[in-house]
N, C-alpha and C. Protein backbone atom coordinates (compact mmCIF):
# COMPACT_ATOMS: atom_id res chain seq x y z
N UNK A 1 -7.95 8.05 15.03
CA UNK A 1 -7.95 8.08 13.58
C UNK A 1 -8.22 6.66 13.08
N UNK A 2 -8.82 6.59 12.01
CA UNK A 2 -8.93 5.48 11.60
C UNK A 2 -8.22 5.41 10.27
N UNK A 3 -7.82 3.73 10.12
CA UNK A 3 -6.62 3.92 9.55
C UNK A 3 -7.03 1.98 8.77
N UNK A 4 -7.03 2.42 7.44
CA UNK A 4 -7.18 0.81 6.71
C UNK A 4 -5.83 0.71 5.99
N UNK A 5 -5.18 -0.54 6.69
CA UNK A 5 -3.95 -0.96 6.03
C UNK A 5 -3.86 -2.48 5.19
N UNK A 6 -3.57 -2.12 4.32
CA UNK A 6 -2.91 -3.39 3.24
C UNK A 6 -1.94 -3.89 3.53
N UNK A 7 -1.81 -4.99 3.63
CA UNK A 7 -0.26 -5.70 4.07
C UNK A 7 -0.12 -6.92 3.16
N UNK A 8 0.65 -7.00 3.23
CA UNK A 8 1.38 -8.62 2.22
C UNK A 8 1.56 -9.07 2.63
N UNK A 9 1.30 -9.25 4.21
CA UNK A 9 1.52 -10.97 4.88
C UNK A 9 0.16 -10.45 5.91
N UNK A 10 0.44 -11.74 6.60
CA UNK A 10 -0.72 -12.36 7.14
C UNK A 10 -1.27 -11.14 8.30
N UNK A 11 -0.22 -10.49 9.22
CA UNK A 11 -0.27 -9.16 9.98
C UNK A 11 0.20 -9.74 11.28
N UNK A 12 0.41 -10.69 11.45
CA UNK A 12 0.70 -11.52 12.87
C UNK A 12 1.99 -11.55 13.40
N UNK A 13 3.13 -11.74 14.33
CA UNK A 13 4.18 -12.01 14.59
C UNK A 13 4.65 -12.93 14.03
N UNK A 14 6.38 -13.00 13.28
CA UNK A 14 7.42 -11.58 13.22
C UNK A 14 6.83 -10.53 12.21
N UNK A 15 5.81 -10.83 11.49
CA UNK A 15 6.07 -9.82 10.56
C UNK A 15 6.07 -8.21 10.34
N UNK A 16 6.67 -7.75 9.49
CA UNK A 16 6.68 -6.47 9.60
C UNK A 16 5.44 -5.63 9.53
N UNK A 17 4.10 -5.75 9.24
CA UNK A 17 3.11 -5.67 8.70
C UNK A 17 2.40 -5.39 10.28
N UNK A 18 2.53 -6.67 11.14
CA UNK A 18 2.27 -6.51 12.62
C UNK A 18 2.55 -5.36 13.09
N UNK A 19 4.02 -5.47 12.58
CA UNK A 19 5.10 -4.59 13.81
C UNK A 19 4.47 -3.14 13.27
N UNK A 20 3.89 -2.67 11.92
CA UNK A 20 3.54 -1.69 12.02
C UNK A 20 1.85 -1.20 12.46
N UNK A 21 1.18 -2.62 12.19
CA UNK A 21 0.16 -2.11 12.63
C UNK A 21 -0.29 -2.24 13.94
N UNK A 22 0.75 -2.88 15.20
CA UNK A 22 0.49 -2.69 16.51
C UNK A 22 1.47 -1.64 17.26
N UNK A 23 1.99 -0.76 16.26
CA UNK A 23 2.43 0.53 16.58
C UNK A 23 1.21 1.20 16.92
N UNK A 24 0.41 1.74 15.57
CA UNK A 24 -0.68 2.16 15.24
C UNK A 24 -1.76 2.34 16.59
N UNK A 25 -2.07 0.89 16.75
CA UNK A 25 -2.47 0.91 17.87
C UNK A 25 -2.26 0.96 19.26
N UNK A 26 -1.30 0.90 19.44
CA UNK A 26 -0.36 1.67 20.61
C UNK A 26 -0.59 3.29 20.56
N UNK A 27 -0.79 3.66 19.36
CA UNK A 27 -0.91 5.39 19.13
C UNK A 27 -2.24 5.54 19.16
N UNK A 28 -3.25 4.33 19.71
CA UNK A 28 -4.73 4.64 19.75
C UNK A 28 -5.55 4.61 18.31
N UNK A 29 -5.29 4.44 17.38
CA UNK A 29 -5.75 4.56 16.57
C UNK A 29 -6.35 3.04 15.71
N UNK A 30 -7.59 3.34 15.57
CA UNK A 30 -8.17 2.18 14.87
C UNK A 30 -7.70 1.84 13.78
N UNK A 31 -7.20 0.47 13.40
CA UNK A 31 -6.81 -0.42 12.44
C UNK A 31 -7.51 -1.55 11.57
N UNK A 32 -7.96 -1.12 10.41
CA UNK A 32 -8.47 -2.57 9.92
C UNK A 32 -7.42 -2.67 8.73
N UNK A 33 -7.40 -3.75 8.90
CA UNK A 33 -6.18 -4.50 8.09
C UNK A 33 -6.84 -5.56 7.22
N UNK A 34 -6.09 -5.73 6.10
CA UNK A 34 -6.39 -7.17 5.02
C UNK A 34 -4.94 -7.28 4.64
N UNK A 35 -4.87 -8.46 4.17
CA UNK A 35 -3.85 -9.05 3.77
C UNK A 35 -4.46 -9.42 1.96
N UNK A 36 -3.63 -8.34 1.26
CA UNK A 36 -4.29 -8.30 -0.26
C UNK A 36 -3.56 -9.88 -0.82
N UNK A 37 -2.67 -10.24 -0.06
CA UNK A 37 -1.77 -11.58 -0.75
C UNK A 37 -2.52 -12.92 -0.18
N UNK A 38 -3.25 -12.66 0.76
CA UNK A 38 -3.97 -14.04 1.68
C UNK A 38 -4.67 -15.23 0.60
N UNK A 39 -5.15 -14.72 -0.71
CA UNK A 39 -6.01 -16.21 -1.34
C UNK A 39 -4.97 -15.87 -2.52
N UNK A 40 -4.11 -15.25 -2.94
CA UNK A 40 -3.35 -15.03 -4.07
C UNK A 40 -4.17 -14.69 -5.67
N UNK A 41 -5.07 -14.14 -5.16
CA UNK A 41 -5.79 -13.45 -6.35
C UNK A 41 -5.23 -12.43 -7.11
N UNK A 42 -4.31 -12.29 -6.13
CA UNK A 42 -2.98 -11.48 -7.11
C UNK A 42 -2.42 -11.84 -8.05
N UNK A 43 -2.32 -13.54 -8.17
CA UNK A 43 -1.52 -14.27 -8.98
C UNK A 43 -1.90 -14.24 -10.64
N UNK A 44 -3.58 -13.70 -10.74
CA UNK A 44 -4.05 -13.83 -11.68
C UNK A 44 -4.72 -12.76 -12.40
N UNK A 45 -4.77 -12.83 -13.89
CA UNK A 45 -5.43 -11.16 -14.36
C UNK A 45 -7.00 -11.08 -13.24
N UNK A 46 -7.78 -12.51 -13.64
CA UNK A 46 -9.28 -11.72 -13.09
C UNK A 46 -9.05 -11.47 -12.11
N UNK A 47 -8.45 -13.22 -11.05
CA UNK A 47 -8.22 -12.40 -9.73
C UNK A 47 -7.84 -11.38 -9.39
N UNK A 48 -6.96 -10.83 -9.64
CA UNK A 48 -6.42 -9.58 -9.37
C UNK A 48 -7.36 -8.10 -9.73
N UNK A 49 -8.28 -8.59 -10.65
CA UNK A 49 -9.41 -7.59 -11.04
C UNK A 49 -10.23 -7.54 -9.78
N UNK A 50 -10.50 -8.83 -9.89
CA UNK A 50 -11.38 -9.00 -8.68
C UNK A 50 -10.97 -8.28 -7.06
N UNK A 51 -9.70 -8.51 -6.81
CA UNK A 51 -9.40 -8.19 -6.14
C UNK A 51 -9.34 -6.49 -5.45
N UNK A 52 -9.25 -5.53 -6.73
CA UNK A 52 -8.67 -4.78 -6.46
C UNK A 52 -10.53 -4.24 -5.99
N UNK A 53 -11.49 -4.68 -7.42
CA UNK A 53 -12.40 -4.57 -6.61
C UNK A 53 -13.03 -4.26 -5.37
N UNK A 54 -12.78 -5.50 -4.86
CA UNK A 54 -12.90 -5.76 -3.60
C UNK A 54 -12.23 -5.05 -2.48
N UNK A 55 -10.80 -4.38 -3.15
CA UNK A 55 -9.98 -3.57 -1.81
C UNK A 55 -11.00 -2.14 -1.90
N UNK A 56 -10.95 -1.80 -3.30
CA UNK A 56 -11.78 -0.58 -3.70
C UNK A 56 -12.97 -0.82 -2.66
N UNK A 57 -13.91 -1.32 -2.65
CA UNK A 57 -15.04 -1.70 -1.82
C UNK A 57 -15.13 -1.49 -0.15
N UNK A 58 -14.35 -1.85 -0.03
CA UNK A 58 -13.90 -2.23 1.64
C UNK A 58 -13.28 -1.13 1.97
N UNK A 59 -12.67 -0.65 1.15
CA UNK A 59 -11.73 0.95 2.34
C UNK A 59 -12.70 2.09 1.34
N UNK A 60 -13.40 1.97 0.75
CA UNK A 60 -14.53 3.10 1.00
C UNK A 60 -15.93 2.64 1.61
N UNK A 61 -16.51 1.41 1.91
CA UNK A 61 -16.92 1.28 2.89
C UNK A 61 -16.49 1.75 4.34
N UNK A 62 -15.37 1.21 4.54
CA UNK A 62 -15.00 1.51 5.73
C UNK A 62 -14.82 3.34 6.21
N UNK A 63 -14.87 3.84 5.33
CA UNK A 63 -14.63 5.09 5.49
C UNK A 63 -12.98 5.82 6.35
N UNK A 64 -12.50 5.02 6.06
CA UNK A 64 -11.09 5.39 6.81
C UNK A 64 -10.75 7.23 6.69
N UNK A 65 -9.57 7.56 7.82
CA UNK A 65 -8.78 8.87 7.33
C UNK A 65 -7.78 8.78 6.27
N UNK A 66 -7.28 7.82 6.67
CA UNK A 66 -5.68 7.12 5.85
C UNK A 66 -6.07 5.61 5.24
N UNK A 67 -5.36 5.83 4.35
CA UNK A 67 -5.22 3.94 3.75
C UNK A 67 -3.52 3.94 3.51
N UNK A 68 -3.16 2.79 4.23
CA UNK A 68 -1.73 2.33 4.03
C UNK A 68 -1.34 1.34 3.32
N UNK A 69 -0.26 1.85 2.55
CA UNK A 69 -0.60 0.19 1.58
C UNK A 69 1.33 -0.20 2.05
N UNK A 70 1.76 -1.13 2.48
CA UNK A 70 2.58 -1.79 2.13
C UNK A 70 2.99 -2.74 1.19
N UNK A 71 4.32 -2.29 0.32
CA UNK A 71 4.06 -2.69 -1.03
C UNK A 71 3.71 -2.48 -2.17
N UNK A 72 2.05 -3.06 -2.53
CA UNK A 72 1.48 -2.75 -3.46
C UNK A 72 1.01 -3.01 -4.62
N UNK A 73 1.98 -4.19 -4.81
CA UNK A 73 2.38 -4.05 -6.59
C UNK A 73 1.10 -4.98 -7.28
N UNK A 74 0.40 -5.19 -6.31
CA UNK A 74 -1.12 -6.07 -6.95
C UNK A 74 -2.58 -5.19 -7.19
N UNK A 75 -1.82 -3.54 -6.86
CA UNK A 75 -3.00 -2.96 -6.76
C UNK A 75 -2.68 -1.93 -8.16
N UNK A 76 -4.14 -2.27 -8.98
CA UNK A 76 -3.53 -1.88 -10.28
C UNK A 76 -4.01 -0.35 -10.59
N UNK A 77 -3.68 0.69 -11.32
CA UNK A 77 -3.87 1.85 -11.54
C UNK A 77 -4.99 2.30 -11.50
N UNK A 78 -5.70 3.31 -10.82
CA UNK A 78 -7.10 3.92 -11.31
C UNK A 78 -7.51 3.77 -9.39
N UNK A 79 -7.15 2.22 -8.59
CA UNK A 79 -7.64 2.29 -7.28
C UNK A 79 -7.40 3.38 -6.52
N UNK A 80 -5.98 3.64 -6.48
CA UNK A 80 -5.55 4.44 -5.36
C UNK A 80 -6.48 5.94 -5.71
N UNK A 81 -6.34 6.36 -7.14
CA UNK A 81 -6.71 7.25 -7.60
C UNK A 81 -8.28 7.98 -6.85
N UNK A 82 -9.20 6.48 -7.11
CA UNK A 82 -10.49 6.80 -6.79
C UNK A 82 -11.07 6.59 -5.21
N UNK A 83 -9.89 5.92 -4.31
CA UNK A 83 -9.73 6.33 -2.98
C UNK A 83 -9.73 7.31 -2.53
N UNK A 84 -8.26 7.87 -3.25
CA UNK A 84 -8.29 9.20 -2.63
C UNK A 84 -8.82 10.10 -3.14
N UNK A 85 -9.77 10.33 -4.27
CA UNK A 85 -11.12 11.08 -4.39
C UNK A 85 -11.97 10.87 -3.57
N UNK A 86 -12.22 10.31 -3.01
CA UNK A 86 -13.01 9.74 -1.52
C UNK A 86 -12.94 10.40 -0.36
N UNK A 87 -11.60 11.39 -0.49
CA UNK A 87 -11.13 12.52 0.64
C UNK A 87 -10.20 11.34 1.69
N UNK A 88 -9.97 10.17 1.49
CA UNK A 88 -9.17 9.48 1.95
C UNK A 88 -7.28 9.40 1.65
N UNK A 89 -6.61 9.75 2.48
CA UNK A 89 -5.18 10.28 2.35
C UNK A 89 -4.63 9.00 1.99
N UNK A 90 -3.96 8.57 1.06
CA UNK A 90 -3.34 7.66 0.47
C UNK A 90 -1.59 7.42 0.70
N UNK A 91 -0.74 6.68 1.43
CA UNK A 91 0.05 6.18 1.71
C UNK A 91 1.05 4.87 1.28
N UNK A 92 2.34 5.04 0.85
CA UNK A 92 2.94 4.03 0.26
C UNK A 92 3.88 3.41 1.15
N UNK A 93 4.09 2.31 1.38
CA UNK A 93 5.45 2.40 1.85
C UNK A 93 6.23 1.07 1.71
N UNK A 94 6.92 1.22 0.69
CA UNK A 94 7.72 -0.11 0.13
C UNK A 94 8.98 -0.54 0.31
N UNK A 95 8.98 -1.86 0.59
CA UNK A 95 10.35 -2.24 1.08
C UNK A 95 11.57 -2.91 0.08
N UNK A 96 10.49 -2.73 -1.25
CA UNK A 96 11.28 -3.08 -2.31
C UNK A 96 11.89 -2.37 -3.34
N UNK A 97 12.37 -2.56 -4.64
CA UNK A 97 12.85 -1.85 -5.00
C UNK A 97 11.59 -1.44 -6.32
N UNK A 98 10.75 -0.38 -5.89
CA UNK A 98 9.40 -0.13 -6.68
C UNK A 98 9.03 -0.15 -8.39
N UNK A 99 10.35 -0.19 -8.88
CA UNK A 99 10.38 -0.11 -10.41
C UNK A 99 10.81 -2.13 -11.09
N UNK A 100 10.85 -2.55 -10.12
CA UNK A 100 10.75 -3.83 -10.51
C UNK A 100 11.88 -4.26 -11.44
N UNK A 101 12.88 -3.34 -11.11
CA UNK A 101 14.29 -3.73 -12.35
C UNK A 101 15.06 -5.18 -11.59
N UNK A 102 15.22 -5.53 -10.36
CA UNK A 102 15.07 -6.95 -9.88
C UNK A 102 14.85 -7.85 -10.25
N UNK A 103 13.31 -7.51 -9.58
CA UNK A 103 12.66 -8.54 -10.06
C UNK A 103 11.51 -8.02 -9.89
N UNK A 104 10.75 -8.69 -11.05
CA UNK A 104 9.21 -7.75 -11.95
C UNK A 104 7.73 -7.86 -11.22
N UNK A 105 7.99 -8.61 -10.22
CA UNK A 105 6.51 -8.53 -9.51
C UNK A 105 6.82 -7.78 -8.24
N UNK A 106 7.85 -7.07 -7.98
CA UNK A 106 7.64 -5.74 -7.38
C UNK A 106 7.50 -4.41 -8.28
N UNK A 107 6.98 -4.39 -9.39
CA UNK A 107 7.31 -3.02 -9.87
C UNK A 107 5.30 -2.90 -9.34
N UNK A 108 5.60 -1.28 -9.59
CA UNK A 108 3.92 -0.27 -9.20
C UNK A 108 3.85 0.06 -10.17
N UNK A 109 3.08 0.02 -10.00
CA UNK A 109 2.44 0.70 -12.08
C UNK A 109 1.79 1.71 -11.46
N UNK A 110 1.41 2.66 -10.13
CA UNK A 110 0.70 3.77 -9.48
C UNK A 110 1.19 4.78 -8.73
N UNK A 111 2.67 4.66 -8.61
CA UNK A 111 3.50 5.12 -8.10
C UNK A 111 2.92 6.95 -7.39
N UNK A 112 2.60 7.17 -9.11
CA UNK A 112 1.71 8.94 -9.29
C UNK A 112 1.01 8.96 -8.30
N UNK A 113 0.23 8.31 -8.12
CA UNK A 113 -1.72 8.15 -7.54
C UNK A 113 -1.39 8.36 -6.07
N UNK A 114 -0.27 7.89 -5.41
CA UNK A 114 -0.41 8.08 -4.13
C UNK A 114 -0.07 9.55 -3.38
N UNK A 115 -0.90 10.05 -2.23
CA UNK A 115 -0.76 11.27 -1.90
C UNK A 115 0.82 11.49 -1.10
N UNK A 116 1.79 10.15 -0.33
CA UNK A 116 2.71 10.21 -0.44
C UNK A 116 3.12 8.61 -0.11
N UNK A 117 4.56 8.67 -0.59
CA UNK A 117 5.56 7.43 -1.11
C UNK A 117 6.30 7.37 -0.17
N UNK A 118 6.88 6.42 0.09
CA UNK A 118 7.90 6.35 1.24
C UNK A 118 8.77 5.18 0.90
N UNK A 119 9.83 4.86 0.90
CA UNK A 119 10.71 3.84 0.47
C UNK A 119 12.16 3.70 1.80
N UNK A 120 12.29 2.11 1.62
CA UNK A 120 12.87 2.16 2.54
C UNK A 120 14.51 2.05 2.15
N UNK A 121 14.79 2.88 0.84
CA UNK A 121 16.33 2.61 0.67
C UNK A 121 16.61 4.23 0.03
N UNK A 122 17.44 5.09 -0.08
CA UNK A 122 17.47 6.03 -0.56
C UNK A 122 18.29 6.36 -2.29
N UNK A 123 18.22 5.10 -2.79
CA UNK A 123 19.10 4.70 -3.63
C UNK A 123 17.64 5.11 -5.10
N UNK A 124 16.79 4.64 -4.55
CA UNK A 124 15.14 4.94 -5.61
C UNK A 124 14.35 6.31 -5.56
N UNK A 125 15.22 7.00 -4.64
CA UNK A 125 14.06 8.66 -4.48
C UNK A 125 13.87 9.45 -5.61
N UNK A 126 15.33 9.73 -5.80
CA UNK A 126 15.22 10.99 -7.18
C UNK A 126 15.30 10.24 -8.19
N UNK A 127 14.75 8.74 -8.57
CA UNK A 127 13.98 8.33 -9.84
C UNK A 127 12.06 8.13 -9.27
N UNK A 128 11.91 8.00 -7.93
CA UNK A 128 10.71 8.31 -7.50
C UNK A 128 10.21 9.78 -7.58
N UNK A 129 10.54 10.92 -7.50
CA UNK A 129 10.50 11.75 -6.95
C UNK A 129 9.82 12.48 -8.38
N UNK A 130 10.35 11.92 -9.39
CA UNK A 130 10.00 12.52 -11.09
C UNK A 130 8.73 11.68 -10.75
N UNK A 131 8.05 10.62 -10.55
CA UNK A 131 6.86 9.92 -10.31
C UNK A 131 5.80 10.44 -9.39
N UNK A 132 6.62 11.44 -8.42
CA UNK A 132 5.93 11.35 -7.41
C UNK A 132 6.67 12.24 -6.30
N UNK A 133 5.96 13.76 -6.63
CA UNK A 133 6.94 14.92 -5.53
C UNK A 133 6.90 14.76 -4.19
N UNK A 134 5.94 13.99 -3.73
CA UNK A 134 5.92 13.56 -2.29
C UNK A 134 6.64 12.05 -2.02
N UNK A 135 7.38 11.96 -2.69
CA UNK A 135 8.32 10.73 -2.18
C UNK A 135 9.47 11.00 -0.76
N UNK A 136 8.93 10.23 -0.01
CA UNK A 136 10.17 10.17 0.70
C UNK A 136 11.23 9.20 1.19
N UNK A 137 12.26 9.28 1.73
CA UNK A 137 13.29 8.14 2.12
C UNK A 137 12.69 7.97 4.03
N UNK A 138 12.33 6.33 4.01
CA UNK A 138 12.03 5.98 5.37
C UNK A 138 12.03 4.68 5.77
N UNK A 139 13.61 4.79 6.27
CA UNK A 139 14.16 3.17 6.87
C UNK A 139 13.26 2.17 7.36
N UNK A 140 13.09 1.31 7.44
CA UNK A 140 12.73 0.23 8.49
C UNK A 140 13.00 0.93 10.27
């Protein structure tokens, strides 16, 4: 299967981003990975236009089965959407707390768009779950 994942760090050892995408490949399955946080074009409106652009570009080039996004919160509404019109299965899986009541540069503004959610605390489901019927609870 081929499989394009988004990560928020670099993808290398310790990080968690690694640890999931050399699972992946342990399960045989092809991985292309970006790191959407690597030049911080996130930090900024165009960049971040630009950016999403550019993710848009690359995982329908690539033609993946799945797109994984860890995280997220730089990828702005309408992407995931027109991915997964692409016949590409769309995947969430956040380690934060997704509504950004924390702190505000984790909230998703796409929560809807994804084909399913996954969170790693069970404390956010059944306020996810009104967002998004395929939410699920999934530890670290």
């Amino acid at each position: 299967m081929r499989i394009f994942f988004l990560g928020s760090d670099e993808g290398n050892l310790p990080g968690f981003a690694f640890q999931c995408k050399e699972a992946l490949e342990k399960l045989n399955h092809e991985v292309i990975y970006f790191n959407y946080r690597k030049l911080n074009f996130d930090k900024f409106r165009v960049g971040n236009k630009l950016l999403n652009k550019f993710i848009l570009s690359k995982v329908l080039d690539a033609n993946p089965d799945i797109l994984i996004v860890i995280k997220g919160e730089s990828i702005i509404p309408g992407v995931i959407d027109k991915i997964s019109k692409n016949g590409v299965k769309t995947i969430n899986w956040t380690l934060d707390d997704p509504f950004g009541k924390d702190y505000i540069f984790n909230k998703l503004n796409n929560i809807s768009e994804y084909d399913y959610f996954f969170v790693f605390d069970p404390f956010y489901l059944s306020e996810l779950k009104e967002l998004n019927q395929k939410s699920f609870y999934l530890p670290c």
